[in-house]
N, C-alpha and C. Protein backbone atom coordinates (compact mmCIF):
# COMPACT_ATOMS: atom_id res chain seq x y z
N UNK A 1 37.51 -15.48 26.70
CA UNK A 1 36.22 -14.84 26.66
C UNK A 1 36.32 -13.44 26.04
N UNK A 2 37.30 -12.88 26.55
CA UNK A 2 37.54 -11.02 25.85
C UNK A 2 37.91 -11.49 24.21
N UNK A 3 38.33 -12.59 24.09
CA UNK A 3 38.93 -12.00 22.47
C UNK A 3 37.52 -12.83 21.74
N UNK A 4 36.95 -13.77 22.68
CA UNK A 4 35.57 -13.88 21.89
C UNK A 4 34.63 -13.03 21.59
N UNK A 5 34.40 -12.14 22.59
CA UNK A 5 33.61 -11.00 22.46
C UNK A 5 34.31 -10.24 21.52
N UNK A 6 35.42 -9.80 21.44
CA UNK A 6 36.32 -9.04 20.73
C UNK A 6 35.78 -9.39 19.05
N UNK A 7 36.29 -10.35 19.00
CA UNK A 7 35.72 -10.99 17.37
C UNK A 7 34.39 -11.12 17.14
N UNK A 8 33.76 -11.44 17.80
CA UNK A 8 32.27 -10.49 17.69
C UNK A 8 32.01 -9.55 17.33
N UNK A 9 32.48 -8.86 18.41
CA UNK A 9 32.45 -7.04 18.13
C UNK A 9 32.72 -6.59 16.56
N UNK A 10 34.26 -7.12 16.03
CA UNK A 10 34.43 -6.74 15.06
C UNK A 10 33.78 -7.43 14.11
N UNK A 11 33.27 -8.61 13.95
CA UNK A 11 32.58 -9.25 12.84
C UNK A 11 31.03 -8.06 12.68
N UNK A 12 30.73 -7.74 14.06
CA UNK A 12 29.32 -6.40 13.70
C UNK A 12 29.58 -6.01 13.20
N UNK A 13 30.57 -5.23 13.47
CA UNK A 13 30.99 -4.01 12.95
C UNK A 13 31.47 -3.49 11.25
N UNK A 14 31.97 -4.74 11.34
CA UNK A 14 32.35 -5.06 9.94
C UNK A 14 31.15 -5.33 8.73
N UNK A 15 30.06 -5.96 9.40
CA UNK A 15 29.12 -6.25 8.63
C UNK A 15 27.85 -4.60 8.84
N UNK A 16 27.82 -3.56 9.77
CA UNK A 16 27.26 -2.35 9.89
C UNK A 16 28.37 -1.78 8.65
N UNK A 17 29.79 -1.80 8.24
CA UNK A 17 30.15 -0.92 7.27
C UNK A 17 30.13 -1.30 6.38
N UNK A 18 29.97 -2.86 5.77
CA UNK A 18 29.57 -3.37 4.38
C UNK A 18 28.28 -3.01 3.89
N UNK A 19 27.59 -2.83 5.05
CA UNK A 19 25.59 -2.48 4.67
C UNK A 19 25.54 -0.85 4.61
N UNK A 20 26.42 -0.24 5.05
CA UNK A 20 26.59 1.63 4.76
C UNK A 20 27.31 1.50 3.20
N UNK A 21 27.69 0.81 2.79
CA UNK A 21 28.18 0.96 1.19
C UNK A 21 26.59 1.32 0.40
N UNK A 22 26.61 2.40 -0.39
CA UNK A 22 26.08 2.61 -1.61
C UNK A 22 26.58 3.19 -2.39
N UNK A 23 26.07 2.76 -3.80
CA UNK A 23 26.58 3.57 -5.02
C UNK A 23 25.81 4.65 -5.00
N UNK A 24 26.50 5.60 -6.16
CA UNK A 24 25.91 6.71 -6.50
C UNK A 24 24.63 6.63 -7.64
N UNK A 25 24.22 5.87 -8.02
CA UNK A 25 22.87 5.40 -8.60
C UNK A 25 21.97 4.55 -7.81
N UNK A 26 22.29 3.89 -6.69
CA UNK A 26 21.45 3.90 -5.39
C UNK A 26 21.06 5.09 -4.85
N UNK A 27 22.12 6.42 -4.58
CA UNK A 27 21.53 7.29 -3.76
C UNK A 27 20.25 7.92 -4.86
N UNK A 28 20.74 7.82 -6.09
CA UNK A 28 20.00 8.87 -7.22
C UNK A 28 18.55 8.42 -7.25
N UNK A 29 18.70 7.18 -7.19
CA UNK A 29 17.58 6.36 -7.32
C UNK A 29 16.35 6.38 -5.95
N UNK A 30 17.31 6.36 -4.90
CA UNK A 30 16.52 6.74 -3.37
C UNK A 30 15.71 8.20 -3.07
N UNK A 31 16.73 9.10 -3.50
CA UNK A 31 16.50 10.01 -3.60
C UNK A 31 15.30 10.72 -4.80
N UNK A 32 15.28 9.96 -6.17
CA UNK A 32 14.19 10.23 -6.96
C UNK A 32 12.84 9.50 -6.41
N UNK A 33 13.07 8.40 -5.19
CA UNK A 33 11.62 7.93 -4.75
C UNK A 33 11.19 9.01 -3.75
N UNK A 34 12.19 9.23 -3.22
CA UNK A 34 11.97 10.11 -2.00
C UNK A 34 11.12 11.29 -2.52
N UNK A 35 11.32 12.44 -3.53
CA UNK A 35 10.73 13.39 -4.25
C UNK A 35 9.22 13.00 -4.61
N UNK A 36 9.15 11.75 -5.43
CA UNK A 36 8.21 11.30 -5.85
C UNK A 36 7.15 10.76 -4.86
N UNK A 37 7.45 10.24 -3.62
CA UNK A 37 6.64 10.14 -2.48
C UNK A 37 6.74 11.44 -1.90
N UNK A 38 7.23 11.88 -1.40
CA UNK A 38 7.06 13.60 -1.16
C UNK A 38 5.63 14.17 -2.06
N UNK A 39 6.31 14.05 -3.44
CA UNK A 39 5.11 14.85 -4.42
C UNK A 39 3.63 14.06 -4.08
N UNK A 40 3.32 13.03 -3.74
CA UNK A 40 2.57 12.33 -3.72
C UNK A 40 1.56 12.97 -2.65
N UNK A 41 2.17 13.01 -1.61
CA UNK A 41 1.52 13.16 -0.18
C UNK A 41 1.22 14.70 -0.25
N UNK A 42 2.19 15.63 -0.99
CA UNK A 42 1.82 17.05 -0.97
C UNK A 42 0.32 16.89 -1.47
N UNK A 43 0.20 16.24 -2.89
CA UNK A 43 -1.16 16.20 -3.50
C UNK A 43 -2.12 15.38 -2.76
N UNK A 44 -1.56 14.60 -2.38
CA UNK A 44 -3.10 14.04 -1.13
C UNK A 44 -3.40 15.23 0.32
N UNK A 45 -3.04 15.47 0.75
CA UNK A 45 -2.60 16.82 1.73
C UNK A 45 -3.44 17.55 1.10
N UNK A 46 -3.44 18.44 -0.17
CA UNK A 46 -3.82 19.38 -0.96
C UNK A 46 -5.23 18.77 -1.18
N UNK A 47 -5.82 17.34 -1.55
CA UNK A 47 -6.96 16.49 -2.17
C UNK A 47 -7.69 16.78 -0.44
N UNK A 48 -7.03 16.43 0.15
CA UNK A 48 -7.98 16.27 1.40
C UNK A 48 -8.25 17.96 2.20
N UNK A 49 -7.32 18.80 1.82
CA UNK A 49 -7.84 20.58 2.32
C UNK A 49 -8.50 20.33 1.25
N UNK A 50 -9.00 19.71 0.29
CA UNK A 50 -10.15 20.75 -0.44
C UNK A 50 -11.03 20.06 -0.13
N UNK A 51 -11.31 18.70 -0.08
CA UNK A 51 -12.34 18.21 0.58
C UNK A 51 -12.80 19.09 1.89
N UNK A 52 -11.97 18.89 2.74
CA UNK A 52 -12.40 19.29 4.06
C UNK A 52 -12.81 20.73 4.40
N UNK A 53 -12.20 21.20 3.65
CA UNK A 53 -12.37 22.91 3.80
C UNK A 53 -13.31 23.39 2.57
N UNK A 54 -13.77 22.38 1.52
CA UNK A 54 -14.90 22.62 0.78
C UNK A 54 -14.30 23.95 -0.43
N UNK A 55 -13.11 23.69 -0.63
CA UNK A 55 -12.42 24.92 -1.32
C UNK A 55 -12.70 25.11 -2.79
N UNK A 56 -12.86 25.65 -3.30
CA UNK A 56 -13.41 25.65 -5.21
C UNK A 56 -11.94 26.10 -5.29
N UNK A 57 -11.84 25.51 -6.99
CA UNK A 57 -10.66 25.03 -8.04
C UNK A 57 -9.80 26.38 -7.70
N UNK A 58 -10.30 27.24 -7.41
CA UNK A 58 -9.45 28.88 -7.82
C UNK A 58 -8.97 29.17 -6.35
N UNK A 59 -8.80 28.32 -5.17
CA UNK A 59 -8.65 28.51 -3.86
C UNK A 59 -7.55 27.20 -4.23
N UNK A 60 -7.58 26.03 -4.61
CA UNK A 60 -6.72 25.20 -4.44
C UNK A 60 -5.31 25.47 -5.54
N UNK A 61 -5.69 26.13 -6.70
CA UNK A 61 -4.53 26.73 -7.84
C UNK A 61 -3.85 27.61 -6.63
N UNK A 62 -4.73 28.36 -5.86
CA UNK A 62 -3.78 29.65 -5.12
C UNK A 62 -3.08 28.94 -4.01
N UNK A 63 -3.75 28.14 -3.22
CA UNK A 63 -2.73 27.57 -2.24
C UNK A 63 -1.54 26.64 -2.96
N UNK A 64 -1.67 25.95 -3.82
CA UNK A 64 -0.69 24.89 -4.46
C UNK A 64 0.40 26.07 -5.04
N UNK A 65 0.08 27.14 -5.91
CA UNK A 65 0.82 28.43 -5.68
C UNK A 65 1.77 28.53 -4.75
N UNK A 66 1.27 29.39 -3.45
CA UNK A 66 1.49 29.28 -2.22
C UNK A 66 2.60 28.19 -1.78
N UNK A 67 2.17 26.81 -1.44
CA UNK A 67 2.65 25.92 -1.36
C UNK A 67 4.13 26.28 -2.50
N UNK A 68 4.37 26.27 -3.42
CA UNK A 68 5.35 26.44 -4.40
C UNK A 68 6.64 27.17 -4.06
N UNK A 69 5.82 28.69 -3.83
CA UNK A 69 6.48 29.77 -3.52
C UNK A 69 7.39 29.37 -2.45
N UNK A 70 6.55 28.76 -1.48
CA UNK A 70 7.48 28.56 0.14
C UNK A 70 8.73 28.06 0.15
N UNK A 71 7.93 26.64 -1.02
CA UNK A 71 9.22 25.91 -1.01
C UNK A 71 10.59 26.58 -1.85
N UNK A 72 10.50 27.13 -3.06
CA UNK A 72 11.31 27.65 -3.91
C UNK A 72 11.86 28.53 -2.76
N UNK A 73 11.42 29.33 -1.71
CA UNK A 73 12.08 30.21 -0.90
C UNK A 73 12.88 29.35 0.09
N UNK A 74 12.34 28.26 0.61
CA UNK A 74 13.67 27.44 1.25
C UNK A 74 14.35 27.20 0.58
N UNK A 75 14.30 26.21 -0.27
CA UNK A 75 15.69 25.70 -1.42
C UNK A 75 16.46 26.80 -2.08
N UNK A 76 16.01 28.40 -2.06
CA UNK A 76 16.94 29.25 -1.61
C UNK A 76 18.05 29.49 -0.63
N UNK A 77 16.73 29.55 0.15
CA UNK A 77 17.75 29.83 1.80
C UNK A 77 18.54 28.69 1.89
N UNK A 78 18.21 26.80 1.63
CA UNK A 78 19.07 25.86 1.70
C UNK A 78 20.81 26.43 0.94
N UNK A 79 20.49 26.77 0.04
CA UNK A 79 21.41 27.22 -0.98
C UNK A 79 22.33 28.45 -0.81
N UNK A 80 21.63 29.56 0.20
CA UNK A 80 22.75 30.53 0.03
C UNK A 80 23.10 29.92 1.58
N UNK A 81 22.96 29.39 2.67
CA UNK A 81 23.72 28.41 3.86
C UNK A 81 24.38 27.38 3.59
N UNK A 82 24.58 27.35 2.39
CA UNK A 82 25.48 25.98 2.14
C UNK A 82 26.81 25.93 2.62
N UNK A 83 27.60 27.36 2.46
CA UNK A 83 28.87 27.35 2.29
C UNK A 83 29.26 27.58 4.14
N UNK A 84 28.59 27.45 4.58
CA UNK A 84 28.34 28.66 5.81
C UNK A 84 28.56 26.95 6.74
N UNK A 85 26.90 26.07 6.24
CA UNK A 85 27.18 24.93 6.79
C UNK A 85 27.95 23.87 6.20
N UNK A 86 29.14 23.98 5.46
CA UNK A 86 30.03 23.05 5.15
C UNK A 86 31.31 23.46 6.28
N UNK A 87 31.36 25.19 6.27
CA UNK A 87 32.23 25.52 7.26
C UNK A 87 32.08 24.76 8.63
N UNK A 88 31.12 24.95 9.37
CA UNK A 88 31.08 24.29 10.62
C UNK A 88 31.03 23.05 10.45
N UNK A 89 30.57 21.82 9.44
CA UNK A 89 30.90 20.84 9.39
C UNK A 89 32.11 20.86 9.67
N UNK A 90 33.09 21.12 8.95
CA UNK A 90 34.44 20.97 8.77
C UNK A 90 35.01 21.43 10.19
N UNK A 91 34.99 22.75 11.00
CA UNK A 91 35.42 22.84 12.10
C UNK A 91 34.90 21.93 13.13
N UNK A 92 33.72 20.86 12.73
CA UNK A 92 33.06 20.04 13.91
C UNK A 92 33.93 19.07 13.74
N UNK A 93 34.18 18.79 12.76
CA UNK A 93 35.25 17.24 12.22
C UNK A 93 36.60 17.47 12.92
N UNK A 94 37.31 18.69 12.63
CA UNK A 94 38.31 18.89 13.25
C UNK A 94 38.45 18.82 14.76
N UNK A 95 37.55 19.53 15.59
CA UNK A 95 37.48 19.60 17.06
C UNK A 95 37.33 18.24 17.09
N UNK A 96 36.53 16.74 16.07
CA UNK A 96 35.94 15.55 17.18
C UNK A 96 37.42 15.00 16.38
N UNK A 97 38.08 15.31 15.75
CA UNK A 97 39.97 14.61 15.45
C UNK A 97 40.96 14.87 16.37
N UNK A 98 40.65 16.21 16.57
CA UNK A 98 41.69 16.92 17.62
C UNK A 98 41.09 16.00 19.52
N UNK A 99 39.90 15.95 19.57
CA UNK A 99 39.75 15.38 21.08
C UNK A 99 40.02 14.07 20.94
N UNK A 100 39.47 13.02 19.81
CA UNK A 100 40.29 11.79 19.18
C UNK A 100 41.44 11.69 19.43
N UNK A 101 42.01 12.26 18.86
CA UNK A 101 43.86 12.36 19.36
C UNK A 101 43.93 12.61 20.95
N UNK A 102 43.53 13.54 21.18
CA UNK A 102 43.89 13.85 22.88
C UNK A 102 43.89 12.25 23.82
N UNK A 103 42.32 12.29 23.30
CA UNK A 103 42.14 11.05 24.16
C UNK A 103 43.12 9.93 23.87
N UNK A 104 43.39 9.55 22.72
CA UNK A 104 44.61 8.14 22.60
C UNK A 104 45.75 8.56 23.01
N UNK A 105 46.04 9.73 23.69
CA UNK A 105 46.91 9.96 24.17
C UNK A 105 46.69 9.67 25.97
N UNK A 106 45.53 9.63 26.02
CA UNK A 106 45.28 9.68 27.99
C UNK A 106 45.15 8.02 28.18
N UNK A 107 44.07 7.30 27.08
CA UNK A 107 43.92 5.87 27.26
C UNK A 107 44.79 5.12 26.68
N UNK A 108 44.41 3.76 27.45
CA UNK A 108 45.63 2.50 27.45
C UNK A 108 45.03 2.46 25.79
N UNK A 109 45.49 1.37 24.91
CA UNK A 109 45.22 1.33 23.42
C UNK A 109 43.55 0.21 23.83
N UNK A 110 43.49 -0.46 24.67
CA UNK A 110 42.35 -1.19 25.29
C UNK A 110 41.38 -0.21 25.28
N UNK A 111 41.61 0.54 26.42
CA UNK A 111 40.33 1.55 27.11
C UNK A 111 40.43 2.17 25.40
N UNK A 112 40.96 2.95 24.22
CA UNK A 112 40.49 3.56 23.72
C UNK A 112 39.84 3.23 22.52
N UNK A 113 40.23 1.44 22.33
CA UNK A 113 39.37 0.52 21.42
C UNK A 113 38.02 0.38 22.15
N UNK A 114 37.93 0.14 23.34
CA UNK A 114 36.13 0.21 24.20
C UNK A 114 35.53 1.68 23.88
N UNK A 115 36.59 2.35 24.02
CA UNK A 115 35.79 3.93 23.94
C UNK A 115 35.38 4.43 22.19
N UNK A 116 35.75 3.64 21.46
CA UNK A 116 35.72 3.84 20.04
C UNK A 116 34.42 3.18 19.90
N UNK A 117 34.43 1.92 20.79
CA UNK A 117 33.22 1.21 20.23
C UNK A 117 32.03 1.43 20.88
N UNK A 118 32.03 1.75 21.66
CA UNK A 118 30.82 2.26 22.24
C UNK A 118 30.81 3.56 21.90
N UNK A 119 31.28 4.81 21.61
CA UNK A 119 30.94 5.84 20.71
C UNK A 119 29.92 5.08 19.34
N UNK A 120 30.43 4.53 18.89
CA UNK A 120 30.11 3.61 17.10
C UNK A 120 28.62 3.32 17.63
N UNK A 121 28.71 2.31 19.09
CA UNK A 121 27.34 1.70 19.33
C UNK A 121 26.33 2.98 19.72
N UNK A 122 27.13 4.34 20.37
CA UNK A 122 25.73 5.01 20.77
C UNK A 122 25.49 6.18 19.62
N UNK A 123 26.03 6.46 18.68
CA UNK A 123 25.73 6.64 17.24
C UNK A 123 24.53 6.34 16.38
N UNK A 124 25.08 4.71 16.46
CA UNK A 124 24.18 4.12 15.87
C UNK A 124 22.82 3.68 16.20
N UNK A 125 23.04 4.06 17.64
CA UNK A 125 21.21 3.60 18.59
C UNK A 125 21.02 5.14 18.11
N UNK A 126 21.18 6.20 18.27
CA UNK A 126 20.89 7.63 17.84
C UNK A 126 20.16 8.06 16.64
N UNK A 127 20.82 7.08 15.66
CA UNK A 127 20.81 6.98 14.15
C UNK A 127 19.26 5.93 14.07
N UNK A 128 19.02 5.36 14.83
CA UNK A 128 17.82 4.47 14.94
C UNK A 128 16.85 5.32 15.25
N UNK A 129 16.85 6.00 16.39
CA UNK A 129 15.69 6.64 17.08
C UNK A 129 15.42 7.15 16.28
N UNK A 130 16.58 8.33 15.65
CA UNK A 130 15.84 9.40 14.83
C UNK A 130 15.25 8.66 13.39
N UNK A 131 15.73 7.25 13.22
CA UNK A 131 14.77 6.96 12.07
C UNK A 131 13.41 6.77 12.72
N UNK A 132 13.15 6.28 13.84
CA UNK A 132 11.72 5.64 14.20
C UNK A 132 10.89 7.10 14.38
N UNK A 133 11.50 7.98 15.01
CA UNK A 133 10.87 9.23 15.47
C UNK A 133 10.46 9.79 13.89
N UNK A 134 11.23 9.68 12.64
CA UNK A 134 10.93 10.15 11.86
C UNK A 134 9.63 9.67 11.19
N UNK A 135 9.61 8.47 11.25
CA UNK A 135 8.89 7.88 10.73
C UNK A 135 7.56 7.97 11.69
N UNK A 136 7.45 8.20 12.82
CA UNK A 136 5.63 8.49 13.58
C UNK A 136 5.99 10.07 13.10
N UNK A 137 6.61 11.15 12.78
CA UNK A 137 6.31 12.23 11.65
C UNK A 137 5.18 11.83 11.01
N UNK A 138 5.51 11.26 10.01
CA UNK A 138 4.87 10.74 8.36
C UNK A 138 3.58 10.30 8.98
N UNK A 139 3.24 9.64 10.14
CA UNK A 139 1.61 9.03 10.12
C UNK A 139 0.71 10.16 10.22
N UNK A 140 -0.48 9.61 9.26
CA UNK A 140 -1.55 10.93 9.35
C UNK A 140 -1.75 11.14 11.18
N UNK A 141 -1.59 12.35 10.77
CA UNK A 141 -2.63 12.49 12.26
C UNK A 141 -4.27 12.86 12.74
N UNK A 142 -4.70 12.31 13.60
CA UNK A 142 -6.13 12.79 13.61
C UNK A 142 -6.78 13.85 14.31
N UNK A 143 -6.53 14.94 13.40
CA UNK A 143 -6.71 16.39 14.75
C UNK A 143 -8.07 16.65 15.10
N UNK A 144 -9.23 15.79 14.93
CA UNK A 144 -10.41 15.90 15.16
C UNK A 144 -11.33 14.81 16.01
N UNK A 145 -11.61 14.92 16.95
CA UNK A 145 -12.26 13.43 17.21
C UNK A 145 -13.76 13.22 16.63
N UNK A 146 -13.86 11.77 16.64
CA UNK A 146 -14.71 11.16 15.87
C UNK A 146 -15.87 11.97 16.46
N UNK A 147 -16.34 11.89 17.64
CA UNK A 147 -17.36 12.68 18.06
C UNK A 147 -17.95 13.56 17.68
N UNK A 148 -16.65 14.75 18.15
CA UNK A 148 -17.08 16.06 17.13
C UNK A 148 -17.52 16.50 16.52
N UNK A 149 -17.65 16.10 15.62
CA UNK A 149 -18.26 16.43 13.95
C UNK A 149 -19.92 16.15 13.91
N UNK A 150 -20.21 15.74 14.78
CA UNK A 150 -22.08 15.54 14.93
C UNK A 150 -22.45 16.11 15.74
């Protein structure tokens, strides 16, 4: 029964790191939809404040402005924290190698294959949420009730 489950386990697992393979013209390609839906929604966002807020052409040039500026000032700030957050990446990698090691030193080679895999499994439920959570982000929201407005 353990080495059935066992070969289970690893046949998942095996098939979760064949489906994390992408090329680098997959990411380019994901990443140019990603921008392009981004750009999309900024301009619907922007279509619907002028509807709603009744804004003339010389109010929506200044906010889309606006809008511009902000961003060009993050992808700054992204840019001069880069080096800053590659550092603590790198010291985070090291501390979770260095307790890695500790631990295969305290557990049987059993207990530290269970403890590997259930790290992997609660990762990857982690890696889920924050996609689902991301994704009720993105739905319009309705900050007005229907009522209201009459």
């Amino acid at each position: 029964m353990k080495k059935l489950v066992l070969a289970i386990a690893f046949i998942g697992f095996g098939g979760l790191a064949m489906a994390q393979q992408t090329t680098p013209q997959d990411k380019q390609a994901k990443r140019a939809e990603m921008q392009q839906k981004f750009q999309q929604r900024e301009q619907e966002h922007l279509a619907k404040m002028q509807k709603d807020l009744n804004l003339n052409q010389a109010q929506v040039d200044k906010i889309k402005a606006l809008q511009d500026k902000r961003k060009e000032d993050m992808k700054a700030e992204f840019e001069k924290n880069k080096g800053e957050r590659q550092a603590r990446m790198e010291q985070m990698k090291a501390k979770r190698a260095q307790m890695d090691a500790e631990m295969k030193q305290i557990l049987t080679p059993q207990q530290y294959n269970k403890w590997q895999a259930d790290r992997k499994a609660e990762m990857e439920k982690r890696r889920v949420a924050m996609k689902e959570r991301g994704a009720k982000m993105h739905k319009p929201m309705n900050t007005v009730a229907p009522d209201a407005t009459k």
